[in-house]
C-alpha atoms as a PDB file:
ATOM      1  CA  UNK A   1     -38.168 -35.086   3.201  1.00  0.00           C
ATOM      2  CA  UNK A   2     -36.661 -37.426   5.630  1.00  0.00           C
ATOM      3  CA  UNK A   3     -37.027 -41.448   6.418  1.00  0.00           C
ATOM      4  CA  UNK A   4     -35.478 -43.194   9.262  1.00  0.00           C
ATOM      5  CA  UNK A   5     -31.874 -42.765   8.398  1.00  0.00           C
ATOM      6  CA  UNK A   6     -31.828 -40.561   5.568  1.00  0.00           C
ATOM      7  CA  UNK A   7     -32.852 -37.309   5.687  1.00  0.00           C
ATOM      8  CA  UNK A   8     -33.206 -34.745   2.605  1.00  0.00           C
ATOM      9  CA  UNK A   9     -33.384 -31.196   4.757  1.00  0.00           C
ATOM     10  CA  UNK A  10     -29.981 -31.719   5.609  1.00  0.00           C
ATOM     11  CA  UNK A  11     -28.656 -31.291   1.732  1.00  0.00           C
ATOM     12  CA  UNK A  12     -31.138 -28.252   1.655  1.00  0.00           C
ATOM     13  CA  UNK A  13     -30.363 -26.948   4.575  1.00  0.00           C
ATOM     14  CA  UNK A  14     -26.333 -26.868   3.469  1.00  0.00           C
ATOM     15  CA  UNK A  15     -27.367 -25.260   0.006  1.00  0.00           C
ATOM     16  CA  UNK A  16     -28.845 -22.403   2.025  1.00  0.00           C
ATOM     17  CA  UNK A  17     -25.549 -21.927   3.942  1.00  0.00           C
ATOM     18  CA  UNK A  18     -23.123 -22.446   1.356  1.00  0.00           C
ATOM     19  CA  UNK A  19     -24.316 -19.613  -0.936  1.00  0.00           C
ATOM     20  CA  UNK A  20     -24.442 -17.302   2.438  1.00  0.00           C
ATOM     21  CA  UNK A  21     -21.413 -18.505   2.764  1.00  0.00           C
ATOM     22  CA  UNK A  22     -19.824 -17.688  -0.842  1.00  0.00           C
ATOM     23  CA  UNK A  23     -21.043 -14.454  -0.868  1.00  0.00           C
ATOM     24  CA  UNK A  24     -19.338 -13.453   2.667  1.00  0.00           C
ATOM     25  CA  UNK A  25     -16.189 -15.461   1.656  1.00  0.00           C
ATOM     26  CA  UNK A  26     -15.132 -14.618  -1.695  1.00  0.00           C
ATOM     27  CA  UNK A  27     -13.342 -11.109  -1.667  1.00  0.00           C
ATOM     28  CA  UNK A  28     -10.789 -12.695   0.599  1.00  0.00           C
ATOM     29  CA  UNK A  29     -10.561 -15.967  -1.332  1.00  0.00           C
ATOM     30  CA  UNK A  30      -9.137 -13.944  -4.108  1.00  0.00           C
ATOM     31  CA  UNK A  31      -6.680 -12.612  -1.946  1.00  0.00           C
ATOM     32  CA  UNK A  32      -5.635 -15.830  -0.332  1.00  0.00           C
ATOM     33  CA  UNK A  33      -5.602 -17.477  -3.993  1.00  0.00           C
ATOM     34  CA  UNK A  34      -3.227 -14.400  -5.346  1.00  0.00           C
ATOM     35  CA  UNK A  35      -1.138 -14.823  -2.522  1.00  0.00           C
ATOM     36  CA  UNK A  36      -0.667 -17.935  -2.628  1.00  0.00           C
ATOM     37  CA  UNK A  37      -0.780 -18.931  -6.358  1.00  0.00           C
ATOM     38  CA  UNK A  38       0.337 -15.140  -7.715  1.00  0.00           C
ATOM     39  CA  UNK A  39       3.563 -12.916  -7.869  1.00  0.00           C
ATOM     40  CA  UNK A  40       4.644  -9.639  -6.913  1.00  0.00           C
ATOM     41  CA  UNK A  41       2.744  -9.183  -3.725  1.00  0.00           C
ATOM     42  CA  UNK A  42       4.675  -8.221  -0.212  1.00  0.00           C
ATOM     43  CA  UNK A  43       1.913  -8.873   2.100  1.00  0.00           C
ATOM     44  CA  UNK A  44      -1.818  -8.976   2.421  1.00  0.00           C
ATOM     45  CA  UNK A  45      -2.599  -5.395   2.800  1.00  0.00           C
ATOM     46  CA  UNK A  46       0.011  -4.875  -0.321  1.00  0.00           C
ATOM     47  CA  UNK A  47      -2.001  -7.686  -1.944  1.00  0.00           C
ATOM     48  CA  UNK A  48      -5.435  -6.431  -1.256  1.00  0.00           C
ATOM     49  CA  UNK A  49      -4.423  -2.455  -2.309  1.00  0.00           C
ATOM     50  CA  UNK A  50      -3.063  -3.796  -5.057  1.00  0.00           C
ATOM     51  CA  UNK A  51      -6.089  -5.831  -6.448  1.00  0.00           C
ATOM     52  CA  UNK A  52      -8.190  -2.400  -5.821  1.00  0.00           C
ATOM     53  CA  UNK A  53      -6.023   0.208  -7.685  1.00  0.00           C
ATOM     54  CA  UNK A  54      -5.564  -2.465 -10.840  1.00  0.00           C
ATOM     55  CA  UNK A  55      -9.307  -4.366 -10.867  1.00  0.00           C
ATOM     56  CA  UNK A  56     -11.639  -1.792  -8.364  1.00  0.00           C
ATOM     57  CA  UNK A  57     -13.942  -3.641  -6.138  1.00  0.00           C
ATOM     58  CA  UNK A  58     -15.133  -6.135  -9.400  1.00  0.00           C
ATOM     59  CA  UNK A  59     -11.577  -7.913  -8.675  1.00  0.00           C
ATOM     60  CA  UNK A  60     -12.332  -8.919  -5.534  1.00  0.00           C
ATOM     61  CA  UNK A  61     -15.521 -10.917  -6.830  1.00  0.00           C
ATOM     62  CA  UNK A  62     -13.612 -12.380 -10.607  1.00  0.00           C
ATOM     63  CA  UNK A  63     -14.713 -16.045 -10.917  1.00  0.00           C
ATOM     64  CA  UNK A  64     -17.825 -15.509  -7.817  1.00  0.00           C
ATOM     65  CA  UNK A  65     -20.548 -16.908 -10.231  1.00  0.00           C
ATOM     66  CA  UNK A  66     -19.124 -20.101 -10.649  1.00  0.00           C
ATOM     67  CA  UNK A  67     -18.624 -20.659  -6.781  1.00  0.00           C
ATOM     68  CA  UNK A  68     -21.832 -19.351  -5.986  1.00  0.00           C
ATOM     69  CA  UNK A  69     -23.571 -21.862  -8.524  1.00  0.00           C
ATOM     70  CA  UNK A  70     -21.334 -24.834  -8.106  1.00  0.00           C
ATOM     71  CA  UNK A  71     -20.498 -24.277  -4.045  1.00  0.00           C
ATOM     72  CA  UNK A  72     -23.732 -24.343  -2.875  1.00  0.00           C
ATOM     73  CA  UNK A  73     -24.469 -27.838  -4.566  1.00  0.00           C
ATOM     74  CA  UNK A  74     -20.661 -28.910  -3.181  1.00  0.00           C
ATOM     75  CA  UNK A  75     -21.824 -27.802   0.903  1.00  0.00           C
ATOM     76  CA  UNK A  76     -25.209 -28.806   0.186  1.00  0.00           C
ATOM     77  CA  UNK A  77     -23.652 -32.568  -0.496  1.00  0.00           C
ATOM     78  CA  UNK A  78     -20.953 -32.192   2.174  1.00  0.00           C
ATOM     79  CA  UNK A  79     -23.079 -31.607   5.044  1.00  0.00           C
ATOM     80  CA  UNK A  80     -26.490 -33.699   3.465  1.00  0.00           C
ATOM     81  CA  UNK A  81     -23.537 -36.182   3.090  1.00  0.00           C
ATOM     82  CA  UNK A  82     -21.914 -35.866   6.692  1.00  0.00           C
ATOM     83  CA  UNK A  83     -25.098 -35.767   9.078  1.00  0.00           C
ATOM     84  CA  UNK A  84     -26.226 -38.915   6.968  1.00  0.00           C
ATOM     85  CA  UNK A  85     -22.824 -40.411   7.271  1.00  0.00           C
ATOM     86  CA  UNK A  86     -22.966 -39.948  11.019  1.00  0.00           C
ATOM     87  CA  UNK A  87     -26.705 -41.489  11.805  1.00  0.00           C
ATOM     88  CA  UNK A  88     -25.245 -44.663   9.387  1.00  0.00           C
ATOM     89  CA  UNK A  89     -22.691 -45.059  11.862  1.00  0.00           C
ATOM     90  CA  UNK A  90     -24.884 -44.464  15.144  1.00  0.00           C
ATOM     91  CA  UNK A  91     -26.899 -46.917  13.639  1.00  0.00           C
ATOM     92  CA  UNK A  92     -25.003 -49.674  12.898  1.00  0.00           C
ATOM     93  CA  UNK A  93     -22.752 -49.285  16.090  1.00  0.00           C
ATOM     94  CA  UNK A  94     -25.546 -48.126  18.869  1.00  0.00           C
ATOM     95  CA  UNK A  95     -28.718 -49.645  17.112  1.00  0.00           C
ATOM     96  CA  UNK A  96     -30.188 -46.522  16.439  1.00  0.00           C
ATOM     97  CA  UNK A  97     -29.626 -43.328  13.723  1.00  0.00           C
ATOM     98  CA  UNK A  98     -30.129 -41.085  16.221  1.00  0.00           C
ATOM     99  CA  UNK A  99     -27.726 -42.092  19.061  1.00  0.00           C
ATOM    100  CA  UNK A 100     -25.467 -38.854  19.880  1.00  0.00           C
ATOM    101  CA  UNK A 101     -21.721 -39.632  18.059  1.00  0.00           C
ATOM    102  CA  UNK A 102     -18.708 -40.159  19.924  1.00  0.00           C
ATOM    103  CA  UNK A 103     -15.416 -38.681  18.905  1.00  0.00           C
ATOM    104  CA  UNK A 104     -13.910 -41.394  16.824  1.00  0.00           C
ATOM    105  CA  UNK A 105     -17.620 -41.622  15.035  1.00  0.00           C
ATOM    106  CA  UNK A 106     -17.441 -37.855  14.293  1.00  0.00           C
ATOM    107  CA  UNK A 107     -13.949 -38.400  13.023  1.00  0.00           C
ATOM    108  CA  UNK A 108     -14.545 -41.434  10.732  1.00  0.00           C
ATOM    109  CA  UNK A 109     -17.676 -39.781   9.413  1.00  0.00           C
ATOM    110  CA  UNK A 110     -15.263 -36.427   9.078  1.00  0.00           C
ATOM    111  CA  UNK A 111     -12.453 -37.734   7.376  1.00  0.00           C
ATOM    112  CA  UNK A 112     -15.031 -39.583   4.841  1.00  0.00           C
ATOM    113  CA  UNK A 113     -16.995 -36.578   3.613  1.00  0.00           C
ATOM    114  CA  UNK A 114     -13.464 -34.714   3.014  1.00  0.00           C
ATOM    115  CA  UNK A 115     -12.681 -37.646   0.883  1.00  0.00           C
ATOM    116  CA  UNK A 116     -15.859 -37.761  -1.407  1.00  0.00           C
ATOM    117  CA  UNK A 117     -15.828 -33.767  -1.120  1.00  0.00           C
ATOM    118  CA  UNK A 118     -12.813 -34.203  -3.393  1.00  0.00           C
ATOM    119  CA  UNK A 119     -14.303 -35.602  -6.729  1.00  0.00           C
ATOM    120  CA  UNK A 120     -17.086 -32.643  -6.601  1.00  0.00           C
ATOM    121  CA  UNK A 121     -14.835 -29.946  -5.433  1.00  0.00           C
ATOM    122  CA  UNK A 122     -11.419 -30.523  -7.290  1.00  0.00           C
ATOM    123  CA  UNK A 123     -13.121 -28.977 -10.362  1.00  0.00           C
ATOM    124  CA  UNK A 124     -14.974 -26.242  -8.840  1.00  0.00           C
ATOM    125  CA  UNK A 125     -11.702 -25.051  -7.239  1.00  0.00           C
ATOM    126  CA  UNK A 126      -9.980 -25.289 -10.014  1.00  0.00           C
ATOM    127  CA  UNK A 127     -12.044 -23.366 -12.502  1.00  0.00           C
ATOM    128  CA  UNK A 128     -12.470 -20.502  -9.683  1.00  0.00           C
ATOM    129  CA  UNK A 129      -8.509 -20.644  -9.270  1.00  0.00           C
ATOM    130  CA  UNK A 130      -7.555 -20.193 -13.004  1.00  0.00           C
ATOM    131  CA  UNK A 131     -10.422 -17.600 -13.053  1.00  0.00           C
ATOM    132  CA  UNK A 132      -8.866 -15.761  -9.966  1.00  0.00           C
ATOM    133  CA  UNK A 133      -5.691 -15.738 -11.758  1.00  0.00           C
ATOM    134  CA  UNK A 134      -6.712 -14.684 -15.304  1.00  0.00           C
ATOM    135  CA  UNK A 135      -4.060 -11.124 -15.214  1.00  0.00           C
ATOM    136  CA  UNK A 136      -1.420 -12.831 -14.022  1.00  0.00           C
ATOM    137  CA  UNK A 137      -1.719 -16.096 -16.035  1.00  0.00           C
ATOM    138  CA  UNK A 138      -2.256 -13.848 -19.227  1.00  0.00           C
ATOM    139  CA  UNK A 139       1.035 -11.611 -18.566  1.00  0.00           C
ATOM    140  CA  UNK A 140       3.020 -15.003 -17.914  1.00  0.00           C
ATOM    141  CA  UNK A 141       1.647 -16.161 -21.100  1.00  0.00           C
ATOM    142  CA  UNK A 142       3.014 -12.435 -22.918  1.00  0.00           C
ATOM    143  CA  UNK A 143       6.293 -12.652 -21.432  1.00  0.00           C
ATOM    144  CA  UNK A 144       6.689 -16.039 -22.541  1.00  0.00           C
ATOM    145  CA  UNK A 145       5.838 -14.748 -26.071  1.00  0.00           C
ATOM    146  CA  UNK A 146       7.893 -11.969 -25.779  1.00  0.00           C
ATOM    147  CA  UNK A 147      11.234 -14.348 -24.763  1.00  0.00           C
ATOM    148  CA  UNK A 148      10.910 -16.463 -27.651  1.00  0.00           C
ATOM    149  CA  UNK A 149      10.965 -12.922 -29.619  1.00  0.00           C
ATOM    150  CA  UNK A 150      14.361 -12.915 -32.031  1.00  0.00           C
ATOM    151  CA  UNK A 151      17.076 -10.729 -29.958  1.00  0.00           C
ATOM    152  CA  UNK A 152      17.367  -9.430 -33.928  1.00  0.00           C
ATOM    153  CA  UNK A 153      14.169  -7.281 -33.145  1.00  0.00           C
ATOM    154  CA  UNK A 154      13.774  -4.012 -31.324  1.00  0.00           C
ATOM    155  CA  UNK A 155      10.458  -4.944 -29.302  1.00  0.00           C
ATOM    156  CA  UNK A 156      10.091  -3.610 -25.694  1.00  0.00           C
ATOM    157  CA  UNK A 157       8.808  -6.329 -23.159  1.00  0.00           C
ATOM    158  CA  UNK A 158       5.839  -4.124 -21.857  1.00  0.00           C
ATOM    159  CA  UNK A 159       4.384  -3.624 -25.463  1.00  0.00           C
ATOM    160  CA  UNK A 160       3.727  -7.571 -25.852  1.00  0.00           C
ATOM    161  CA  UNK A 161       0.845  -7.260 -22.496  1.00  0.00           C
ATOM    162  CA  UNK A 162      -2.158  -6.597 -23.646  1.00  0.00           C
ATOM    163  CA  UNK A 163      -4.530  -4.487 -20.975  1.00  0.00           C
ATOM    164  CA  UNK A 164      -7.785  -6.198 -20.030  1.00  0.00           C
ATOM    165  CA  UNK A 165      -7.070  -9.346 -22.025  1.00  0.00           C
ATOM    166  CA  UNK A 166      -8.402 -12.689 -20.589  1.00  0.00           C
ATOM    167  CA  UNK A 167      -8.174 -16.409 -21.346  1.00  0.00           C
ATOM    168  CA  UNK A 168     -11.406 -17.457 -20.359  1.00  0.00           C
ATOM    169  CA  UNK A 169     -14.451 -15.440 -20.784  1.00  0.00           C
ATOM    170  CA  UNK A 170     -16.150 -17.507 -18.386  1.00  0.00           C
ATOM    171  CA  UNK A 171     -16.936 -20.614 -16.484  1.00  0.00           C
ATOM    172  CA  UNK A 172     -17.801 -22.505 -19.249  1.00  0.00           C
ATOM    173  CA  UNK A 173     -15.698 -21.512 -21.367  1.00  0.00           C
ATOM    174  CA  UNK A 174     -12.932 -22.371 -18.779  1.00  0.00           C
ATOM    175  CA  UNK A 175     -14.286 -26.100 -18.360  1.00  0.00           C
ATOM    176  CA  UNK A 176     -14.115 -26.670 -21.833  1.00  0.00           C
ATOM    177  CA  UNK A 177     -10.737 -24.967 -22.913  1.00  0.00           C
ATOM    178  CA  UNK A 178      -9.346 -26.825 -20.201  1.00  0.00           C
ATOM    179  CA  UNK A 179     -10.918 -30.220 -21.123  1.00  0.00           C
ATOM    180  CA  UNK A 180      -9.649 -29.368 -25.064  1.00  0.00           C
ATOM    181  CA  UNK A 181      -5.981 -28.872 -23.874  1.00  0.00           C
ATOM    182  CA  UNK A 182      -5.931 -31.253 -20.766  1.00  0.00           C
ATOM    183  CA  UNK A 183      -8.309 -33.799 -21.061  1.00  0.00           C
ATOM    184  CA  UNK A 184     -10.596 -34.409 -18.406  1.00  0.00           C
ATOM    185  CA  UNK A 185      -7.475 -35.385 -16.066  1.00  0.00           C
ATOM    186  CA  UNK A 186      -7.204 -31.593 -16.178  1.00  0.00           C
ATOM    187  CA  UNK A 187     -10.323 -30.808 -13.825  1.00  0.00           C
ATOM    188  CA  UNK A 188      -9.003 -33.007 -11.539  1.00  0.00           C
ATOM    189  CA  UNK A 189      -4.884 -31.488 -11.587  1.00  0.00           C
ATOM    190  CA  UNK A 190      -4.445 -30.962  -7.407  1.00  0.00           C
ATOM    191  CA  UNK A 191      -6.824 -33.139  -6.728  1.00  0.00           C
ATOM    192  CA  UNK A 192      -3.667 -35.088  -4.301  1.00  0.00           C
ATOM    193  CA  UNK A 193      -3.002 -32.240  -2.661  1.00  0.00           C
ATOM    194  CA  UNK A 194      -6.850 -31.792  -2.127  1.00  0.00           C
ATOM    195  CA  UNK A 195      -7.072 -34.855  -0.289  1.00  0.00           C
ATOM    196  CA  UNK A 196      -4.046 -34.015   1.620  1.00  0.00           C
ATOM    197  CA  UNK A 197      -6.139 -31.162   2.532  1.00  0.00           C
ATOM    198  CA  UNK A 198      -9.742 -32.049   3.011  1.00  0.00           C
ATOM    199  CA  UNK A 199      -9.390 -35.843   4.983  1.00  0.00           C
ATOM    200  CA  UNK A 200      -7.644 -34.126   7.720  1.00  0.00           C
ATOM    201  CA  UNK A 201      -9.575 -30.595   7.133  1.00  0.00           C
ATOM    202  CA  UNK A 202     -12.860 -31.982   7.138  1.00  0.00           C
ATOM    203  CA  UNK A 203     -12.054 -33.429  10.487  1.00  0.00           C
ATOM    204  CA  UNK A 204     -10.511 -30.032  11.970  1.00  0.00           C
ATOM    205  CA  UNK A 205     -13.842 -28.750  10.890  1.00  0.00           C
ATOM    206  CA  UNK A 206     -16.968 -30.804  12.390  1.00  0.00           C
ATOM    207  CA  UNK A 207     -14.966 -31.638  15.399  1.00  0.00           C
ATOM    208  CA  UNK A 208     -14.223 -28.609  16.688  1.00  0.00           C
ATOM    209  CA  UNK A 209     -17.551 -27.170  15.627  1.00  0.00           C
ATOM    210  CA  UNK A 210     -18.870 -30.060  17.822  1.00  0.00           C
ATOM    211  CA  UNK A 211     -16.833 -29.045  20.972  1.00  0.00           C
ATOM    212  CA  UNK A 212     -17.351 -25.155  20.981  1.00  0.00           C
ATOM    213  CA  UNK A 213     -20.959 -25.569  20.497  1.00  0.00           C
ATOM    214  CA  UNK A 214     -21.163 -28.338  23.726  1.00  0.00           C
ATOM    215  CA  UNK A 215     -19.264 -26.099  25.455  1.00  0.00           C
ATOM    216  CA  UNK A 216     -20.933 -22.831  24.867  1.00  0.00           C
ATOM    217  CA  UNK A 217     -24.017 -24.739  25.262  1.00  0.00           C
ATOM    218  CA  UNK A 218     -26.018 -24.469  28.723  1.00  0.00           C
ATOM    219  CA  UNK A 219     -26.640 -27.594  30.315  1.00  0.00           C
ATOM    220  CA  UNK A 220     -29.853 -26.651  30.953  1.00  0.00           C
ATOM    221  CA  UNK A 221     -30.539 -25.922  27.286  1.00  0.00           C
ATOM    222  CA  UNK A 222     -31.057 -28.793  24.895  1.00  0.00           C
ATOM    223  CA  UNK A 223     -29.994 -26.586  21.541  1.00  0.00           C
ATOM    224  CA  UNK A 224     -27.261 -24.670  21.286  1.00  0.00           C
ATOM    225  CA  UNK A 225     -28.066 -20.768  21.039  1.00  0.00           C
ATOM    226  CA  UNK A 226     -28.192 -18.748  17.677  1.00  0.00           C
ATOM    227  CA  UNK A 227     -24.862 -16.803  19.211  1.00  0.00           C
ATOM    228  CA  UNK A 228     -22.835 -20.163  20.519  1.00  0.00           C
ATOM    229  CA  UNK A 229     -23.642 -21.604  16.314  1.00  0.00           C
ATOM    230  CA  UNK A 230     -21.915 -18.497  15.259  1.00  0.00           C
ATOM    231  CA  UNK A 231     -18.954 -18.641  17.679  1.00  0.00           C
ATOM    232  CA  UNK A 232     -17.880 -22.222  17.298  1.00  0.00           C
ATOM    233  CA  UNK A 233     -19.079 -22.234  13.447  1.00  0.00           C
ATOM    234  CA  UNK A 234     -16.486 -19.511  12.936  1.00  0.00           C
ATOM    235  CA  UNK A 235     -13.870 -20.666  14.979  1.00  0.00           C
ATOM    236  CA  UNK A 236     -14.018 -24.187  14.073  1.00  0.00           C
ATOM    237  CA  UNK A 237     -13.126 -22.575  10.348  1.00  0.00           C
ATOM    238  CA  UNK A 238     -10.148 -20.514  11.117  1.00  0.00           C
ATOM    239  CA  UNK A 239      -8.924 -23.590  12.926  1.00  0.00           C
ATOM    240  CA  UNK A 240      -9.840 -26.025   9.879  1.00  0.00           C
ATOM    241  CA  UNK A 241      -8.523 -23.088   7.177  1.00  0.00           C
ATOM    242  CA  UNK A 242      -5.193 -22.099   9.193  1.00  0.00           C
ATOM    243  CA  UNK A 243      -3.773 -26.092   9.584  1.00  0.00           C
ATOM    244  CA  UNK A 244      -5.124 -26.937   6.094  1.00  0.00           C
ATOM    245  CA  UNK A 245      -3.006 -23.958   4.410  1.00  0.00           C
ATOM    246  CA  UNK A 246       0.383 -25.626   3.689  1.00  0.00           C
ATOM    247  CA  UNK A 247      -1.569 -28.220   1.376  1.00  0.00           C
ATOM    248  CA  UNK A 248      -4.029 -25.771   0.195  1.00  0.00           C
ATOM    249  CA  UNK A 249      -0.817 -23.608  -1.241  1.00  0.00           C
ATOM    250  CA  UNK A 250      -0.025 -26.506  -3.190  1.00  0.00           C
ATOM    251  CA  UNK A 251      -2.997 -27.317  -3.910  1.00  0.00           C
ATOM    252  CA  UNK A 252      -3.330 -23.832  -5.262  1.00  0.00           C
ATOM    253  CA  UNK A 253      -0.421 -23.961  -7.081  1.00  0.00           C
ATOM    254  CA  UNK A 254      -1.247 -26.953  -9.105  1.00  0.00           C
ATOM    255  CA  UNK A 255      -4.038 -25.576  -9.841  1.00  0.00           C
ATOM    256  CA  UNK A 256      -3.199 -22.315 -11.108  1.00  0.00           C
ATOM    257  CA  UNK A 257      -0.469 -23.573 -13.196  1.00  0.00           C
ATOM    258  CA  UNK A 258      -1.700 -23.737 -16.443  1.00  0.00           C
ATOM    259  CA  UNK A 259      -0.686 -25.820 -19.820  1.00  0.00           C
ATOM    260  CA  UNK A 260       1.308 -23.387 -21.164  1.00  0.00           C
ATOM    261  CA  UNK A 261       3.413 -22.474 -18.616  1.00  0.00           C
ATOM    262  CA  UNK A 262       3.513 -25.708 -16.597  1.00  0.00           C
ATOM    263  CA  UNK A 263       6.100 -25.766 -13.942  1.00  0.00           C
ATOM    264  CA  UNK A 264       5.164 -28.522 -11.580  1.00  0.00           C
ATOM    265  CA  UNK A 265       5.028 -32.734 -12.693  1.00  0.00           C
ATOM    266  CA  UNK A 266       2.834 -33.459  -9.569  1.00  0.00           C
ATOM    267  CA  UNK A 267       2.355 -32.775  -5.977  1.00  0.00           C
ATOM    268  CA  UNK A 268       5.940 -33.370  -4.633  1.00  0.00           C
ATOM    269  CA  UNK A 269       7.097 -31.752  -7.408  1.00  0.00           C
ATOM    270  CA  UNK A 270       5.458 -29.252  -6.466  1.00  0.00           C
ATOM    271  CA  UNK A 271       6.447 -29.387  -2.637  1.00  0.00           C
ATOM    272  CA  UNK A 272      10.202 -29.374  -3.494  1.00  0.00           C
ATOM    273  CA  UNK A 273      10.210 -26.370  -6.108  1.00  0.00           C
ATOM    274  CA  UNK A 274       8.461 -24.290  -3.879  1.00  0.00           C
ATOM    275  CA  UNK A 275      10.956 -24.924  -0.885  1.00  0.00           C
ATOM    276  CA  UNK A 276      13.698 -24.868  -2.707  1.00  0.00           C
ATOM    277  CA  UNK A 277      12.915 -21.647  -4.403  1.00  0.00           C
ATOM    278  CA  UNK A 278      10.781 -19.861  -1.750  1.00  0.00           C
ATOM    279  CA  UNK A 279      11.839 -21.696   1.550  1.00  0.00           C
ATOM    280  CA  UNK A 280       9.172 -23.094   3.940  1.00  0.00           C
ATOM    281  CA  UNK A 281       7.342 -19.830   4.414  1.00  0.00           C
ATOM    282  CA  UNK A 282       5.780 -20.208   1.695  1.00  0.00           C
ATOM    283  CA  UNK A 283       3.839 -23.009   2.806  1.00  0.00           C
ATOM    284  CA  UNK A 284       2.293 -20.925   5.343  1.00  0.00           C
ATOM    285  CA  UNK A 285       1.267 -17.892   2.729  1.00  0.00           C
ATOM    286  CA  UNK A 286      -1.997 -16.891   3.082  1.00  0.00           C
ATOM    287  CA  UNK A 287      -2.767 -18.073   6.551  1.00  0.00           C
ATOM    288  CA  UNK A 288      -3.805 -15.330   7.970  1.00  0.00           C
ATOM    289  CA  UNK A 289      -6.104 -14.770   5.112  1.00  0.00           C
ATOM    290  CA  UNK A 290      -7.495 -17.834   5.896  1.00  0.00           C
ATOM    291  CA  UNK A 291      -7.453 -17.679   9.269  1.00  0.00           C
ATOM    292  CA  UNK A 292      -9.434 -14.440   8.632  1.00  0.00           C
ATOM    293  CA  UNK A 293     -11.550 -15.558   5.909  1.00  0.00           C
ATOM    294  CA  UNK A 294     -12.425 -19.035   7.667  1.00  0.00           C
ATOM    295  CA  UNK A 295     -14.608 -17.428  10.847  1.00  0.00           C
ATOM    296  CA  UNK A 296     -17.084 -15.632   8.585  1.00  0.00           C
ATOM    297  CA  UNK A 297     -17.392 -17.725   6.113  1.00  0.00           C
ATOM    298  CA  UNK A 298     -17.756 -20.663   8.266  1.00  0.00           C
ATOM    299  CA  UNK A 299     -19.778 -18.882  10.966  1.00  0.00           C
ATOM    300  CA  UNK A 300     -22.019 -18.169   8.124  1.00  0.00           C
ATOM    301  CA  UNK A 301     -22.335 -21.688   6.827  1.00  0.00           C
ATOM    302  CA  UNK A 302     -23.010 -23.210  10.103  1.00  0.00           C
ATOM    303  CA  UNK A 303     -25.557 -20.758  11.228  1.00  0.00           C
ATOM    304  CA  UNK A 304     -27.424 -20.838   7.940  1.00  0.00           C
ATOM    305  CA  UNK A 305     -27.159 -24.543   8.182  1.00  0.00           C
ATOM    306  CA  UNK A 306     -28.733 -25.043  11.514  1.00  0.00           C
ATOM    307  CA  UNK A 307     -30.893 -22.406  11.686  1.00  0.00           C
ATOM    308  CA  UNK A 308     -32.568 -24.209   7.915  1.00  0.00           C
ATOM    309  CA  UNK A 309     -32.700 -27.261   9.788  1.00  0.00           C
ATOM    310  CA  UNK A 310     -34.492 -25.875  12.596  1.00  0.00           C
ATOM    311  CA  UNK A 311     -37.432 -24.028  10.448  1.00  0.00           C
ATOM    312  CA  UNK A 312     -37.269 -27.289   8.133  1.00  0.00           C
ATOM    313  CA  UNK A 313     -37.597 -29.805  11.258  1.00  0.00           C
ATOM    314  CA  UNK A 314     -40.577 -27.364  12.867  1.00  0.00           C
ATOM    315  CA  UNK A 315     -42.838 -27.265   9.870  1.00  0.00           C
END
């Protein structure tokens, strides 16, 4: 599985913890996407209560399948990609693959992966975004219907929504209704604010993940413990998740704003409309979602990860 520089347990091992990951992850990603992307909720709790009384528990976990099929293969190739990345660097600049990195190494080799990461995760994220949203896009889509009604007619507004209705039926059929309307321009629609995003996330990520675990590492010890993995896994993902959320709202909101309805041109579009309309709060929805959401999840990843590596590496 391995040869000099490039080694295949790595892309294994970051399958294994990116579908621990998902499964940990995802109730609160559907919060932080209604938040963000969604109307008509006050706060979290209001957010999370209301989710519950409309869609029971099954709400919490619309659109999981297709992040729990496509989001393993997207960590698998972030991480196989990154601990590659970084030995190509040690090995060109020190002379050999496995020379420990130095900050501006971890950094370049960071910022890289959350620039490929884009390409396979754009679509991923935006398929589990419009699934997310499915009520809310629907009832935007009846009210729209029911404005263009003639004021001759007699119809109320509530009798256009249709209970339980839903564009997509699934993730397939989401790829390819939105390749139909939108071309397949419309996978990638966010995909600016992504990068925006991921470069700098990416680097908020394996850097501090690299810190915590040196420093809750014994210097008598020459791997870091089960416990310390978990600790700086998690907080290295609130820290990532919490300074990434003012793109990741727009980001969301590209996303989630479908053909019919379109409201945003682009990214700075998108930027000034919500500012103007929401003030710069709204940037910062959802952060303590993520902030929330980012420790488990990413505690999850990175102990999965490293713990894979370790049984894959003794064998």
């Amino acid at each position: 599985m391995t040869s000099k520089n490039f080694r295949v347990d790595d892309f294994i091992a970051g399958w294994i913890g990116g579908a621990s990951s998902v499964v940990v992850g995802h109730p609160l990603d559907t919060v932080k996407t209604r938040l963000q992307a969604g109307n008509g909720y006050q706060n979290t709790l209001h957010c999370i209560l209301t989710i519950y009384r409309k869609e029971t528990v099954m709400g919490f976990f619309k659109g999981m399948s297709f992040p729990l099929a496509s989001i393993t293969v997207y960590n698998s190739v972030v991480f196989g990609f990154f601990s590659n990345t970084q030995r190509l660097i040690s090995k060109y600049r020190y002379g050999d693959g496995r020379h420990p990195c130095g900050m501006l190494d971890l950094t370049a080799a960071s910022m890289l992966t959350g620039l490929m990461s884009v390409g396979l995760g754009a679509p991923v994220d935006l398929v589990k975004i419009r699934l997310q949203m499915q009520t809310q896009m629907v009832l935007a889509e009846n009210l729209q219907l029911a404005g263009n009604v003639s004021n001759g007619t007699n119809i109320p507004l509530r009798s256009v929504h249709i209970p339980n209705q839903h564009l997509y039926r699934g993730p397939i059929h989401c790829i390819s209704s939105i390749l139909q309307t939108e071309g397949i321009q419309g996978l990638y629609r966010g995909a600016g604010a992504m990068i925006l995003r991921d470069v700098p996330g990416y680097a908020l990520y394996f850097i501090p993940y690299a810190i915590f675990c040196n420093l809750l590492t014994p210097s008598t010890s020459s791997s870091p413990h089960p416990c310390s993995i978990w600790l700086a896994g998690g907080l290295a993902g609130s820290i990532s998740w919490v300074t990434a959320t003012p793109a990741d709202v727009v980001k969301s909101r590209m996303q989630a704003d479908a053909q019919l309805q379109r409201k945003y041109k682009g990214v700075l579009h998108c930027i000034i409309q919500s500012y103007r309309t929401e003030g710069a709060e709204v940037f910062f929805r959802g952060a303590s979602v993520n902030a929330i959401r980012g420790f488990p999840m990413s505690s999850t990843m990175f102990l999965m990860y490293e713990l894979s590596l370790q049984f894959f590496r003794s064998v």
